[in-house]
C-alpha atoms as a PDB file:
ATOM      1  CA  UNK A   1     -15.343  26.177  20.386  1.00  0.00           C
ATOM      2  CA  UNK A   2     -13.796  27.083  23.699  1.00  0.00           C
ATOM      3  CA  UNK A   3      -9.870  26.352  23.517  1.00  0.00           C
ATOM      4  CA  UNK A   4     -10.913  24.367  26.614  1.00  0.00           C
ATOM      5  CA  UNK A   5     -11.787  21.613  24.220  1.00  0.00           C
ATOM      6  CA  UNK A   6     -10.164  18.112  24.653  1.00  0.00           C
ATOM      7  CA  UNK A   7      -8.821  17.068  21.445  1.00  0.00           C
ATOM      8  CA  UNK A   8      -8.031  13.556  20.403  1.00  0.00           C
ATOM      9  CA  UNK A   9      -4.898  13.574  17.888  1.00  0.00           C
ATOM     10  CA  UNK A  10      -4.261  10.153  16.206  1.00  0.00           C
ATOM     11  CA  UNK A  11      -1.478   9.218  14.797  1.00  0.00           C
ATOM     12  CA  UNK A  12       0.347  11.234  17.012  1.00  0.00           C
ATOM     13  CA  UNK A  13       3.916   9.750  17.105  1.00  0.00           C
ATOM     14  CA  UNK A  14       3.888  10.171  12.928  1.00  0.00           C
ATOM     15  CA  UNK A  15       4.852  13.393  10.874  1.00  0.00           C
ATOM     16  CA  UNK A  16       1.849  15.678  10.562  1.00  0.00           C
ATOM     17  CA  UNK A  17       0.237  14.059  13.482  1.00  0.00           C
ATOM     18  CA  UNK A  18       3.274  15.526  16.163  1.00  0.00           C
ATOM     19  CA  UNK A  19       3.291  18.439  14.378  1.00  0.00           C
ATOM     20  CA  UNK A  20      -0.079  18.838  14.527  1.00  0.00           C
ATOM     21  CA  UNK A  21      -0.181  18.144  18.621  1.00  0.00           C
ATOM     22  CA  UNK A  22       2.160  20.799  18.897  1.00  0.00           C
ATOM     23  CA  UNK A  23       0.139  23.395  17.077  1.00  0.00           C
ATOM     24  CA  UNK A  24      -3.411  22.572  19.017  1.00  0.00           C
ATOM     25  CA  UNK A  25      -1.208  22.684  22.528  1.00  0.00           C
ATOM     26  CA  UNK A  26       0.130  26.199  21.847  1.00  0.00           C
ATOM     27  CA  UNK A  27      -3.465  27.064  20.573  1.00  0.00           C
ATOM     28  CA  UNK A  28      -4.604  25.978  24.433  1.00  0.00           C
ATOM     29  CA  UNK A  29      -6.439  22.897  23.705  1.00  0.00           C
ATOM     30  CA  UNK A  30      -6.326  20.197  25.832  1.00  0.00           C
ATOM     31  CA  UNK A  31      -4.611  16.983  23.771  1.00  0.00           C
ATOM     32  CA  UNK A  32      -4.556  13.168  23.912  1.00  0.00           C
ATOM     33  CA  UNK A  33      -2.142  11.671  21.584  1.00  0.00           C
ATOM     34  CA  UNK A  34      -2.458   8.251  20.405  1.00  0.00           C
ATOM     35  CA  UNK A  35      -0.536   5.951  18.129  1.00  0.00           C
ATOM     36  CA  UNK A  36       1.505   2.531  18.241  1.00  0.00           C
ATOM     37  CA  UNK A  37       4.638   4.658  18.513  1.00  0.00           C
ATOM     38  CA  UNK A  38       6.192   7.795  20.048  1.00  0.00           C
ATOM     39  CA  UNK A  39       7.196  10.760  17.898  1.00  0.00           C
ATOM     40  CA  UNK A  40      10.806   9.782  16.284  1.00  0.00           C
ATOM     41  CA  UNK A  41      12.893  12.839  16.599  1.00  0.00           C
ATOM     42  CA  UNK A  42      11.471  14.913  20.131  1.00  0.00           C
ATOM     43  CA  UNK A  43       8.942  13.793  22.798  1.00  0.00           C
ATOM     44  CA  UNK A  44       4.876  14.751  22.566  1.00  0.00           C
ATOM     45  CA  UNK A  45       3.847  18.111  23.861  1.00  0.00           C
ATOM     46  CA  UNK A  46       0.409  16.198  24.221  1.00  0.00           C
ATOM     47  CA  UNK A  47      -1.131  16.284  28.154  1.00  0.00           C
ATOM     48  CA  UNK A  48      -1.745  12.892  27.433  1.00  0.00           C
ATOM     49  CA  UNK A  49       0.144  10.422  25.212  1.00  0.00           C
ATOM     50  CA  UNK A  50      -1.087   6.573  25.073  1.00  0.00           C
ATOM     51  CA  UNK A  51       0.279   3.690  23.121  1.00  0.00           C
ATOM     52  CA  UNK A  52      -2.732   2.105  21.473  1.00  0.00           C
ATOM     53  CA  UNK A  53      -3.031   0.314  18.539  1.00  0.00           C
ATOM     54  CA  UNK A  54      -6.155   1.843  16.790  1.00  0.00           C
ATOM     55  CA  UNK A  55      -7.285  -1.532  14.590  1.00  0.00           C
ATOM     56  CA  UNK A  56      -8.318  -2.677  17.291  1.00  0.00           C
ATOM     57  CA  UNK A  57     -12.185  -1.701  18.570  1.00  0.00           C
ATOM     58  CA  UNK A  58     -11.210  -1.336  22.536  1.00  0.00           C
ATOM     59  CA  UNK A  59      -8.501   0.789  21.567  1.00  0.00           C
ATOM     60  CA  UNK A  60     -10.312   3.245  19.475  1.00  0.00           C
ATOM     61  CA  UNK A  61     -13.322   3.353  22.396  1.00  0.00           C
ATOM     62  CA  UNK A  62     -10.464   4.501  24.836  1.00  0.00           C
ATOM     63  CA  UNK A  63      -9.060   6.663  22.740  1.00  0.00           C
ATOM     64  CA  UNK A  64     -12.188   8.583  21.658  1.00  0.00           C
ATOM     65  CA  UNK A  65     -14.065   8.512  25.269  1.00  0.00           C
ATOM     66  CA  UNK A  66     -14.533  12.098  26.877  1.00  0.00           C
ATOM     67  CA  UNK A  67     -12.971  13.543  23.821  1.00  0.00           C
ATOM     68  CA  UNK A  68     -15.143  16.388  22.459  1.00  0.00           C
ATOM     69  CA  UNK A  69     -13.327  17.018  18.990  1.00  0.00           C
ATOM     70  CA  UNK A  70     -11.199  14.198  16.929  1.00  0.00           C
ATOM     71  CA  UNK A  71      -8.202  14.290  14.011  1.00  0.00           C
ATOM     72  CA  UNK A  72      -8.175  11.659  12.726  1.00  0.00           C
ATOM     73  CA  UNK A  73      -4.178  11.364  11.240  1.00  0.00           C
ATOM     74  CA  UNK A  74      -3.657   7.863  12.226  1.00  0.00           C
ATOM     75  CA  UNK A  75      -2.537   4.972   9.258  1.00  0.00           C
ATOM     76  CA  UNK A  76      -0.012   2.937   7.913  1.00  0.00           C
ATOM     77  CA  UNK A  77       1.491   4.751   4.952  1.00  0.00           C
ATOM     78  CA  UNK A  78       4.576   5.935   3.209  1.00  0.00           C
ATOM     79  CA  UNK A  79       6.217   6.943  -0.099  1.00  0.00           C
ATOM     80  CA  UNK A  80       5.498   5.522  -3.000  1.00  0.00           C
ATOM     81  CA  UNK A  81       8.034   2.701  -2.881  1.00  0.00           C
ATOM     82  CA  UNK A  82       6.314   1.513   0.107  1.00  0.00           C
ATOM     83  CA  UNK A  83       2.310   2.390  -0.928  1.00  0.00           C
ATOM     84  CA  UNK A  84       3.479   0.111  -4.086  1.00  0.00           C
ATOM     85  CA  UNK A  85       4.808  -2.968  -2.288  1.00  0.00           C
ATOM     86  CA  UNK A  86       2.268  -3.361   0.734  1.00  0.00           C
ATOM     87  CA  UNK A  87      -1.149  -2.506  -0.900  1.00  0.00           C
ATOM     88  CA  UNK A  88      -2.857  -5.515   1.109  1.00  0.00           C
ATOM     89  CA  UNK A  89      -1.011  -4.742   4.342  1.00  0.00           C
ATOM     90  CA  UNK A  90      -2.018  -0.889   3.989  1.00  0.00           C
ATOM     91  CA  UNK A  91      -5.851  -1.482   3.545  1.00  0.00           C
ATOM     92  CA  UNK A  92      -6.000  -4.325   5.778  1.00  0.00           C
ATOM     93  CA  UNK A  93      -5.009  -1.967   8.962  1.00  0.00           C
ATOM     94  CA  UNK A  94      -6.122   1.830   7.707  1.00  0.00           C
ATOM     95  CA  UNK A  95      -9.855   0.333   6.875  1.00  0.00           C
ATOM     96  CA  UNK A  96      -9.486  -1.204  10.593  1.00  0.00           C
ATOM     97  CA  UNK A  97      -8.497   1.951  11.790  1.00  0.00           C
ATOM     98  CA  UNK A  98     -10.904   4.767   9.938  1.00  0.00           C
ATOM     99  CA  UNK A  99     -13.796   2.209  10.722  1.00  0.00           C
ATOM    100  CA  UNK A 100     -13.726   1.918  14.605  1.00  0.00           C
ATOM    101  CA  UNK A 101     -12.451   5.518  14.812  1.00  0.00           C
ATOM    102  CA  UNK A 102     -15.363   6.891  13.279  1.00  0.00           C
ATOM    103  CA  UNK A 103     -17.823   4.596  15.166  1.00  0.00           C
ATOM    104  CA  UNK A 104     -16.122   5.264  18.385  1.00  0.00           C
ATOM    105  CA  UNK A 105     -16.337   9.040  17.800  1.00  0.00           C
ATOM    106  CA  UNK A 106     -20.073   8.593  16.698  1.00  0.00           C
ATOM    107  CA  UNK A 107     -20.631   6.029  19.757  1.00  0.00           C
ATOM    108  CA  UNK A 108     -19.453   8.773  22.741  1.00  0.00           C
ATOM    109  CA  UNK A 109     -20.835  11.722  21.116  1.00  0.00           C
ATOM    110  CA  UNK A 110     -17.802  13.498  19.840  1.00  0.00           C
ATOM    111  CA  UNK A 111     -18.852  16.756  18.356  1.00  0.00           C
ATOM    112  CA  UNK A 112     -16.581  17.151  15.043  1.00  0.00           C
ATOM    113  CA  UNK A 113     -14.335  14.935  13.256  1.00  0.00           C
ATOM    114  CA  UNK A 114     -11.443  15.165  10.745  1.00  0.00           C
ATOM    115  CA  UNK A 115     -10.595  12.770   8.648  1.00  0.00           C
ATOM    116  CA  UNK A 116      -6.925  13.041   6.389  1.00  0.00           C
ATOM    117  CA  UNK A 117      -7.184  11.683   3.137  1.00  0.00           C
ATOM    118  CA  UNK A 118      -5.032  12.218   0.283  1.00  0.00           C
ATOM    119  CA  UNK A 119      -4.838  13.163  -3.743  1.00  0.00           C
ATOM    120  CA  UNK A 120      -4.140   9.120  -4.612  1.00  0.00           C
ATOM    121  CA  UNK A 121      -7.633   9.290  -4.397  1.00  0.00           C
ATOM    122  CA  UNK A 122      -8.119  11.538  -7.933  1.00  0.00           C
ATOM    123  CA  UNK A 123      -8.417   9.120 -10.807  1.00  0.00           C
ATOM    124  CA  UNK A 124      -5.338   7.689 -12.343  1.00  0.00           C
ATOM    125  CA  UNK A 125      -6.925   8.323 -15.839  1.00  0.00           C
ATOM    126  CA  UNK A 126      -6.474  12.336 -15.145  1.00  0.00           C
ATOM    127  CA  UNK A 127      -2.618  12.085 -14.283  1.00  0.00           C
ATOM    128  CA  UNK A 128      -1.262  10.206 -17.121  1.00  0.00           C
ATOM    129  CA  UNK A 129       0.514  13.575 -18.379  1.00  0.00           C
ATOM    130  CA  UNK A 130       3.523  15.393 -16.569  1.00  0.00           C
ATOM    131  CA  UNK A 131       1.426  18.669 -17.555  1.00  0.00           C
ATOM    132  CA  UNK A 132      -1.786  18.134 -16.377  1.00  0.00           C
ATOM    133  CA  UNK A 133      -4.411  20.711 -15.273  1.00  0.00           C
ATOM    134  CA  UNK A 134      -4.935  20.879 -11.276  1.00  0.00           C
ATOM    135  CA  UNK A 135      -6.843  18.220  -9.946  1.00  0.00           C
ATOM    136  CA  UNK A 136     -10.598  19.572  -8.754  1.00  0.00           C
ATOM    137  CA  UNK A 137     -12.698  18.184  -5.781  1.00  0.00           C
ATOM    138  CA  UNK A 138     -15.642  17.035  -7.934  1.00  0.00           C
ATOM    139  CA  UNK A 139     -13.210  15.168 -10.516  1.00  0.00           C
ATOM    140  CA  UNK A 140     -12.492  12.487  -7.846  1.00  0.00           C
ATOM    141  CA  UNK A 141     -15.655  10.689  -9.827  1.00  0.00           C
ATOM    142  CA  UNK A 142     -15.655   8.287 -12.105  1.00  0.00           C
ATOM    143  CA  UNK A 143     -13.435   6.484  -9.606  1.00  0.00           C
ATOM    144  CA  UNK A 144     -10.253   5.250 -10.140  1.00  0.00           C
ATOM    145  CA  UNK A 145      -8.077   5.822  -7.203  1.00  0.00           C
ATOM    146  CA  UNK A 146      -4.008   4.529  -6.871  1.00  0.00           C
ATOM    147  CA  UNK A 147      -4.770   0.749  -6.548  1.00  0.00           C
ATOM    148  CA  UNK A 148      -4.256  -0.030  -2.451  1.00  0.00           C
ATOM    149  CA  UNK A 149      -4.006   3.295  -0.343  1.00  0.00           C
ATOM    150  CA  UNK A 150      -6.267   5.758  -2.814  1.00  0.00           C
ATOM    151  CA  UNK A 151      -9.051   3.282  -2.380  1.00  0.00           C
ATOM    152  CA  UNK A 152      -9.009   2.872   1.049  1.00  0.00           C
ATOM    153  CA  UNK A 153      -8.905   6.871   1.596  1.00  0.00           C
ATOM    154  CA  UNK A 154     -11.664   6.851  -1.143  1.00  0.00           C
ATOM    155  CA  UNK A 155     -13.970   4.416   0.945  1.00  0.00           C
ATOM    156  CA  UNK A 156     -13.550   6.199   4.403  1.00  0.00           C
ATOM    157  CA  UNK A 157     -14.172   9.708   2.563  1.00  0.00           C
ATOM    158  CA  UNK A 158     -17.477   8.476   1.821  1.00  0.00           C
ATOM    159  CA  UNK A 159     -17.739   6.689   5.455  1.00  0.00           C
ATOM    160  CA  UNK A 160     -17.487  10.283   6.725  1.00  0.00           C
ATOM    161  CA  UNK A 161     -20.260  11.147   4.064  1.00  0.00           C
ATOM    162  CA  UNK A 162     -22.574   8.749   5.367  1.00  0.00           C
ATOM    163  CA  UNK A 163     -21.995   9.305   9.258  1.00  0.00           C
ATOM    164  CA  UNK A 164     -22.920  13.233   8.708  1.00  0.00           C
ATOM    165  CA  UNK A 165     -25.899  12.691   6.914  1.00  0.00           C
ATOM    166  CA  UNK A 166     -27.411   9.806   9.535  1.00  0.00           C
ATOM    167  CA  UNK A 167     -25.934  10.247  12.325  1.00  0.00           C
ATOM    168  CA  UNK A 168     -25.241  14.228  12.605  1.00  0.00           C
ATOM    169  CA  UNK A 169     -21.589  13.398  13.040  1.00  0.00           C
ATOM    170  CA  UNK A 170     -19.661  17.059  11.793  1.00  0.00           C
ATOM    171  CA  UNK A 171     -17.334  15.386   9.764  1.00  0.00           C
ATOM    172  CA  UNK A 172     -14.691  17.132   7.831  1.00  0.00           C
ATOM    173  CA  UNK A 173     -12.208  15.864   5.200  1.00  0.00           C
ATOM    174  CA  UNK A 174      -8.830  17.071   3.997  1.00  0.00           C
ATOM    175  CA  UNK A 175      -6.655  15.406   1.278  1.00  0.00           C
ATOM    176  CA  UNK A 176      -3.046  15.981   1.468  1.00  0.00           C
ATOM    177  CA  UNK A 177      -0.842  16.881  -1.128  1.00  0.00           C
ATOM    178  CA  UNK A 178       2.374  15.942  -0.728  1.00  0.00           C
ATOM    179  CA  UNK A 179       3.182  17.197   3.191  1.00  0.00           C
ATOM    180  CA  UNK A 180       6.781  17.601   3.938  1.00  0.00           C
ATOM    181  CA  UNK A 181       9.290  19.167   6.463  1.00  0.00           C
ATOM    182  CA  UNK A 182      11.514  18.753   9.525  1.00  0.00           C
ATOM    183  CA  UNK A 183      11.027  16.046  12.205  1.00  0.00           C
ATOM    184  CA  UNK A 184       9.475  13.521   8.771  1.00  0.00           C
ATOM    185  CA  UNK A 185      10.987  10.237   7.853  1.00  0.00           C
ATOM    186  CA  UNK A 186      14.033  10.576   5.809  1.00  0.00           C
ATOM    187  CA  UNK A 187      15.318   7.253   5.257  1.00  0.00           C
ATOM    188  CA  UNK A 188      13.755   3.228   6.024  1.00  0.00           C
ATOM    189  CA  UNK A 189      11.359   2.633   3.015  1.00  0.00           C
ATOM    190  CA  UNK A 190       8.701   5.247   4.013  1.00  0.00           C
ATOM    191  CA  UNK A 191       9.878   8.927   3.062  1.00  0.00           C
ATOM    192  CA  UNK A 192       8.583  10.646   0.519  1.00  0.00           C
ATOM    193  CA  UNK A 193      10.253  12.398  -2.372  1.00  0.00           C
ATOM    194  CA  UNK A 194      11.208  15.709  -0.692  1.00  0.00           C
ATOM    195  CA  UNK A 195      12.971  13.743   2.528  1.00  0.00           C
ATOM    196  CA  UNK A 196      14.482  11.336   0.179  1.00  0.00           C
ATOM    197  CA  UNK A 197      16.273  14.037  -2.116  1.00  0.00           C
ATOM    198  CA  UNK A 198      17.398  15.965   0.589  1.00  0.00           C
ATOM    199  CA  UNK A 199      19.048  12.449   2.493  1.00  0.00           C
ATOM    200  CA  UNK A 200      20.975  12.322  -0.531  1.00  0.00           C
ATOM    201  CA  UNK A 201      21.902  16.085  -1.725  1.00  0.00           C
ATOM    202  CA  UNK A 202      22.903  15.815   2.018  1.00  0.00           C
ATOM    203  CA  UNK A 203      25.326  12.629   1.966  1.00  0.00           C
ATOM    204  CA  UNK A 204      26.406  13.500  -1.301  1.00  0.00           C
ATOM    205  CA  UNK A 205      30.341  14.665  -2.284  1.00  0.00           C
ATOM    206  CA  UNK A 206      30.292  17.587  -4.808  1.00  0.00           C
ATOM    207  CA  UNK A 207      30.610  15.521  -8.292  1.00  0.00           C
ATOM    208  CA  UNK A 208      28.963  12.217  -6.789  1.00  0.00           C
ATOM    209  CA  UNK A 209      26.066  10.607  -8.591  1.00  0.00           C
ATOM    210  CA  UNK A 210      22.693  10.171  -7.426  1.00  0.00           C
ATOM    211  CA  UNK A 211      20.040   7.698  -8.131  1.00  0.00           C
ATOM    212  CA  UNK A 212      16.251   9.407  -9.636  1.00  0.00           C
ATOM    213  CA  UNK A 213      13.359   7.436  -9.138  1.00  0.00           C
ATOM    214  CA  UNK A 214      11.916   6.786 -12.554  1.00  0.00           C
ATOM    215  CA  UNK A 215      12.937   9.332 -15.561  1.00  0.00           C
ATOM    216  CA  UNK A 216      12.200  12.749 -13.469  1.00  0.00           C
ATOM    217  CA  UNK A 217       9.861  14.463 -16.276  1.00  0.00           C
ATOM    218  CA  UNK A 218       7.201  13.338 -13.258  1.00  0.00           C
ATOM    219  CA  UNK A 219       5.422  16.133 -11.695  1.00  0.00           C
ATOM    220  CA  UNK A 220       4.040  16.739  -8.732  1.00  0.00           C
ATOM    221  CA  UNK A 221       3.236  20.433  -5.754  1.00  0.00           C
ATOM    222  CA  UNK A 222       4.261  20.067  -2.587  1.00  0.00           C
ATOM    223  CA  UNK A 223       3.375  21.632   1.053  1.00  0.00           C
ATOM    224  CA  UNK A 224       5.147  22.532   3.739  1.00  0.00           C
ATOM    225  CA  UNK A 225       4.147  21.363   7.360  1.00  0.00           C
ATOM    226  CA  UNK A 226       3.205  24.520   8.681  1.00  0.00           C
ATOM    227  CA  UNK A 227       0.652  25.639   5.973  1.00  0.00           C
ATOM    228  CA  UNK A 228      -0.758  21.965   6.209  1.00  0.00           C
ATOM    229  CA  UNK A 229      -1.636  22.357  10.516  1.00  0.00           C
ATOM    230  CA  UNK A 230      -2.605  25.789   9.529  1.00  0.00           C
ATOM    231  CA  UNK A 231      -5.138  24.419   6.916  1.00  0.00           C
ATOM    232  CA  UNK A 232      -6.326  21.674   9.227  1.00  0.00           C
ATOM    233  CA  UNK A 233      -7.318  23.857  11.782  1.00  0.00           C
ATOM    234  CA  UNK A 234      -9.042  26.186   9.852  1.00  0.00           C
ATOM    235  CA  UNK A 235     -10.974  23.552   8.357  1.00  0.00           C
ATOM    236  CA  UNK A 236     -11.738  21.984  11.219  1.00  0.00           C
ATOM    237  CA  UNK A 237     -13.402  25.273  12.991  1.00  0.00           C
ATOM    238  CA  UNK A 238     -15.340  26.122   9.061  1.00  0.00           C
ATOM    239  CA  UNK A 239     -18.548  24.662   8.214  1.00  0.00           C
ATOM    240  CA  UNK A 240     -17.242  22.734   5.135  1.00  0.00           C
ATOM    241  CA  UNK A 241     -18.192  19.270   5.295  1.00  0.00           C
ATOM    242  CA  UNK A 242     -16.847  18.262   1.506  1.00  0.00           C
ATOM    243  CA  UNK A 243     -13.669  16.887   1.000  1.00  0.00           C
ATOM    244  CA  UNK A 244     -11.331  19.812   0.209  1.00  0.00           C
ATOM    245  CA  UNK A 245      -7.720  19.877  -0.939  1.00  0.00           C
ATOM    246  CA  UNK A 246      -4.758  20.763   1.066  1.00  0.00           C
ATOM    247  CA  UNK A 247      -1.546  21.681  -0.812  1.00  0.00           C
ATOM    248  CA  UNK A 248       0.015  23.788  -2.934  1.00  0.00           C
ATOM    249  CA  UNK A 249      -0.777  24.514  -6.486  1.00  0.00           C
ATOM    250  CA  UNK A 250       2.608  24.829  -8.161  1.00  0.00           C
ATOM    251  CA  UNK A 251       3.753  21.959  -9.770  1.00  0.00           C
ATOM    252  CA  UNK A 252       7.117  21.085 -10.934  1.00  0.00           C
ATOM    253  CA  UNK A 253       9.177  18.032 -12.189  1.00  0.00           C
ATOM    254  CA  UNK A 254      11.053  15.679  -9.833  1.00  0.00           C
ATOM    255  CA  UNK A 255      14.061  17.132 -12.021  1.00  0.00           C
ATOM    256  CA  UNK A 256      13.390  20.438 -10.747  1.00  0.00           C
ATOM    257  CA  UNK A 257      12.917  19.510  -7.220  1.00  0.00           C
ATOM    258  CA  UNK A 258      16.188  17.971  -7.100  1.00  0.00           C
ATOM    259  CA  UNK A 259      17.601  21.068  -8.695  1.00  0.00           C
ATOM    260  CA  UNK A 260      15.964  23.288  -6.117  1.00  0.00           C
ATOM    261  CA  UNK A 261      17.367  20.693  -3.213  1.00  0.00           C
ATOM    262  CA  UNK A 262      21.314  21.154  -5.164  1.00  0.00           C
ATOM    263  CA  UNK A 263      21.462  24.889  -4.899  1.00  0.00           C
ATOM    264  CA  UNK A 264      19.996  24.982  -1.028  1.00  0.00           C
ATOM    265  CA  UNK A 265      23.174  22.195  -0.724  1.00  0.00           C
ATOM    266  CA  UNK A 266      25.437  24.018  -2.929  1.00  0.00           C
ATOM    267  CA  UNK A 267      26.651  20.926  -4.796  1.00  0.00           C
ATOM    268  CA  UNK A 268      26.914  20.463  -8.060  1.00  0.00           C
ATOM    269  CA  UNK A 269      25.753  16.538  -8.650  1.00  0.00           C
ATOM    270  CA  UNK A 270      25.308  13.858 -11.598  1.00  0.00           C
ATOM    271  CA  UNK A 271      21.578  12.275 -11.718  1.00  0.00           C
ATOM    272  CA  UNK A 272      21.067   8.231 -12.961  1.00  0.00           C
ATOM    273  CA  UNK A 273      17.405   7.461 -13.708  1.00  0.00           C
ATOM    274  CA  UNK A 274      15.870   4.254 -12.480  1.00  0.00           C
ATOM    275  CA  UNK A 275      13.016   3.582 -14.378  1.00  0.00           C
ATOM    276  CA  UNK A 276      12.445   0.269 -12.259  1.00  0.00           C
ATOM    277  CA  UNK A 277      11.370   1.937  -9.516  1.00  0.00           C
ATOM    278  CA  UNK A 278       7.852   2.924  -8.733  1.00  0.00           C
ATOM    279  CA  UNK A 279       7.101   6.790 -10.205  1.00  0.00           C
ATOM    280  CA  UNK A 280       3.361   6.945  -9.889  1.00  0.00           C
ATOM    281  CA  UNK A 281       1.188   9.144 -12.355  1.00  0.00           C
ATOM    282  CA  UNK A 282       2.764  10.957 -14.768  1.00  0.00           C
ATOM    283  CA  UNK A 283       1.268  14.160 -13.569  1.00  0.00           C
ATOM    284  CA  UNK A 284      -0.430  15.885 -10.298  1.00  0.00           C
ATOM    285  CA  UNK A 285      -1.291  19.082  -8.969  1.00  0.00           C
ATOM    286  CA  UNK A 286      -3.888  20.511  -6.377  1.00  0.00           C
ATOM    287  CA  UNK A 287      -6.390  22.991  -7.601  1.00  0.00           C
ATOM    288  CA  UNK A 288      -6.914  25.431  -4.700  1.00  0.00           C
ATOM    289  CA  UNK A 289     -10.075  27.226  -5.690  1.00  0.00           C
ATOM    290  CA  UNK A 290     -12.435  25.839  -3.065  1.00  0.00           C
ATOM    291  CA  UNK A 291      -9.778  26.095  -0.426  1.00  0.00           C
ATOM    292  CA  UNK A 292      -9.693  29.760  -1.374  1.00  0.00           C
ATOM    293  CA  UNK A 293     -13.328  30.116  -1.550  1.00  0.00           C
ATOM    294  CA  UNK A 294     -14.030  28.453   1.754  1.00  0.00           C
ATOM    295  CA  UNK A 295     -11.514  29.256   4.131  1.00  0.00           C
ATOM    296  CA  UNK A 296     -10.098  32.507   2.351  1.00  0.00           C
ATOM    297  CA  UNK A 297      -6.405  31.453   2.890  1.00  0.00           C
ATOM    298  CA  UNK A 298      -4.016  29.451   0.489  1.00  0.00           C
ATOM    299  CA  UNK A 299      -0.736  27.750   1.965  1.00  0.00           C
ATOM    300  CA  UNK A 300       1.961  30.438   1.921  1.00  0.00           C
ATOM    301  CA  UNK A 301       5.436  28.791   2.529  1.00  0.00           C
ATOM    302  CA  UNK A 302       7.163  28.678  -0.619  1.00  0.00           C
ATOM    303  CA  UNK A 303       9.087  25.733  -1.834  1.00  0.00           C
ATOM    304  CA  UNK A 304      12.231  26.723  -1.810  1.00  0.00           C
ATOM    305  CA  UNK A 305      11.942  28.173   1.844  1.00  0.00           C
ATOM    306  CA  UNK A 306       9.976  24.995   2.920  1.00  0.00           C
ATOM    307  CA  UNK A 307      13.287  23.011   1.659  1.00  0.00           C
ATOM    308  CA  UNK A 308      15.746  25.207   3.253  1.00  0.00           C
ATOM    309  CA  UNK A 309      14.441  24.456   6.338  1.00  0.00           C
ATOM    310  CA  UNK A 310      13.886  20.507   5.783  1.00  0.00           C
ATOM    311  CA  UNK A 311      17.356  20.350   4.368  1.00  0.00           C
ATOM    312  CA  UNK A 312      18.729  21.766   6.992  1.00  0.00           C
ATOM    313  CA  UNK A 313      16.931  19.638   9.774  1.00  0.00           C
ATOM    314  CA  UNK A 314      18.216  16.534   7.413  1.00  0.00           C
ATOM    315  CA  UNK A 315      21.563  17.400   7.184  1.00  0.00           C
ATOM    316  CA  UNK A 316      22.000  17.995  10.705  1.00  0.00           C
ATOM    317  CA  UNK A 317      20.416  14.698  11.751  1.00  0.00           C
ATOM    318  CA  UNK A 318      23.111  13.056   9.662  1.00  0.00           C
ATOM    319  CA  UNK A 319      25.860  14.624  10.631  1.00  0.00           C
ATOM    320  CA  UNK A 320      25.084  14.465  14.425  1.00  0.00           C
ATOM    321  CA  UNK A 321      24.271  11.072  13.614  1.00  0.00           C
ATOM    322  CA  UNK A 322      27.384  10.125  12.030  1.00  0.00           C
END
């Protein structure tokens, strides 16, 4: 594709989405952003930027019209405090949202299509232990998805499915591991693990306590934002129309993670486990062989550099802050 291709980016105002815009502008493509917000932390490099809300039909016809290529990054989600709480709310508007997108893209003849889905779609059954094997494309049947968000991803993967093989629609699909990085939500109800650790390595005295979600034996791999635009891009110009993983394939416990977060800090901290809180599985990892195989490139940030730098961005936005 020419770089002179307009690109449709929703969920443009959110994490991966803004990050995302930025990438495809410096790339030379020619961007609309869309989402019910603006980007939190630094305005949208997009060309064009528009406030739409995307459950709605009209919205997602002018967002997709005289778009040749569409990411589709746009949904209501969060951590897993918030995933646990609003499972109703969450498939109520991201069904909405993957439904008319993908109709609108089909309806004015948009040429390729990504959709972002995510591992809660891998069978809970498989991630009951804190050492389990990396979680394969194929082994996302038998279903049995996180209850709420994994289904609905589940449900538009195969949407996606369907509009390639009747309609010709070039549809590709990523699940996400675990994205993090600079300019994410740190605090509110939505971050994830990563943000949430550093918030509190960063507001943290040497010697206080903080609070562990659940008993920290839990594992999980995490990516940094760069590798995951990198990896959407790349699948997005491949001919891979299977889902395919995006993340990295080291997994550690949230124990470790919060170790790795003290020593980028340089505080020495006490831990209390909360084993009220929602932990998810036990266990989960992404198994990279097909990403090898079919775009010949693996993430390559490593976690402790990918937490320097998120840290870092946390810590200043408190302090300026405060």
């Amino acid at each position: 594709m020419s770089k002179a291709t307009r690109v449709l980016v929703t969920g443009a105002g959110g994490f991966i989405g803004h990050h995302l815009v930025k990438a495809l502008v410096q790339e030379g493509y020619w961007v609309r952003g869309v989402d019910i917000k603006e980007p939190d932390f630094e305005p949208s490099l997009a060309q064009e930027f528009e406030l739409l809300d995307l459950r709605r039909w009209e919205s997602c016809q002018r967002a997709a019209k005289g778009m040749d290529e569409v990411y589709n990054l746009a949904a209501n989600m969060g951590g897993i405090g918030f995933i646990s709480a609003n499972k109703a709310e969450i498939m109520h508007d991201n069904v909405l949202i993957n439904t008319h997108m993908l109709e609108a893209a089909h309806q004015t003849d948009v040429s390729r299509y990504l959709y972002t889905s995510s591992a809660c779609i891998y069978p809970m059954y498989r991630q009951t232990d804190p050492d389990c094997a990396g979680l394969k494309e194929e082994e996302a049947y038998p279903a049995d998805a996180e209850d709420g968000y994994g289904w609905e991803k589940l449900f538009s993967e195969r949407q996606c499915k369907h509009y390639w093989e009747e309609y010709g629609l070039e549809t590709r699909t990523v699940r996400f591991h675990n994205i993090f990085g600079p300019l994410g939500t740190f605090e509110g109800g939505r971050e994830k693990s990563p943000a949430a650790i550093c918030r509190k390595l960063a507001l943290a005295q040497p010697g206080d306590e903080i609070e562990i979600w659940g008993d920290g034996k839990q594992t999980r791999s995490y990516c940094y934002i760069d590798d995951c635009v990198e990896g959407i891009m790349r699948l997005m110009r491949s001919e891979h129309r299977e889902p395919i993983n995006l993340g990295q394939d080291r997994m550690i416990s949230i124990d470790e993670l919060v170790s790795i977060v003290a020593d980028i800090a340089d505080k020495e901290i006490k831990r209390r486990y909360n084993l009220n809180k929602p932990q998810g599985v036990r266990g989960r990892n992404s198994d990279n062989s097909r990403l090898r195989e079919v775009l010949a490139w693996v993430p390559q940030v490593s976690l402790e550099r990918g937490l320097e730098r998120t840290y870092s961005w946390i810590n200043d936005q408190i302090v300026h802050r405060d």
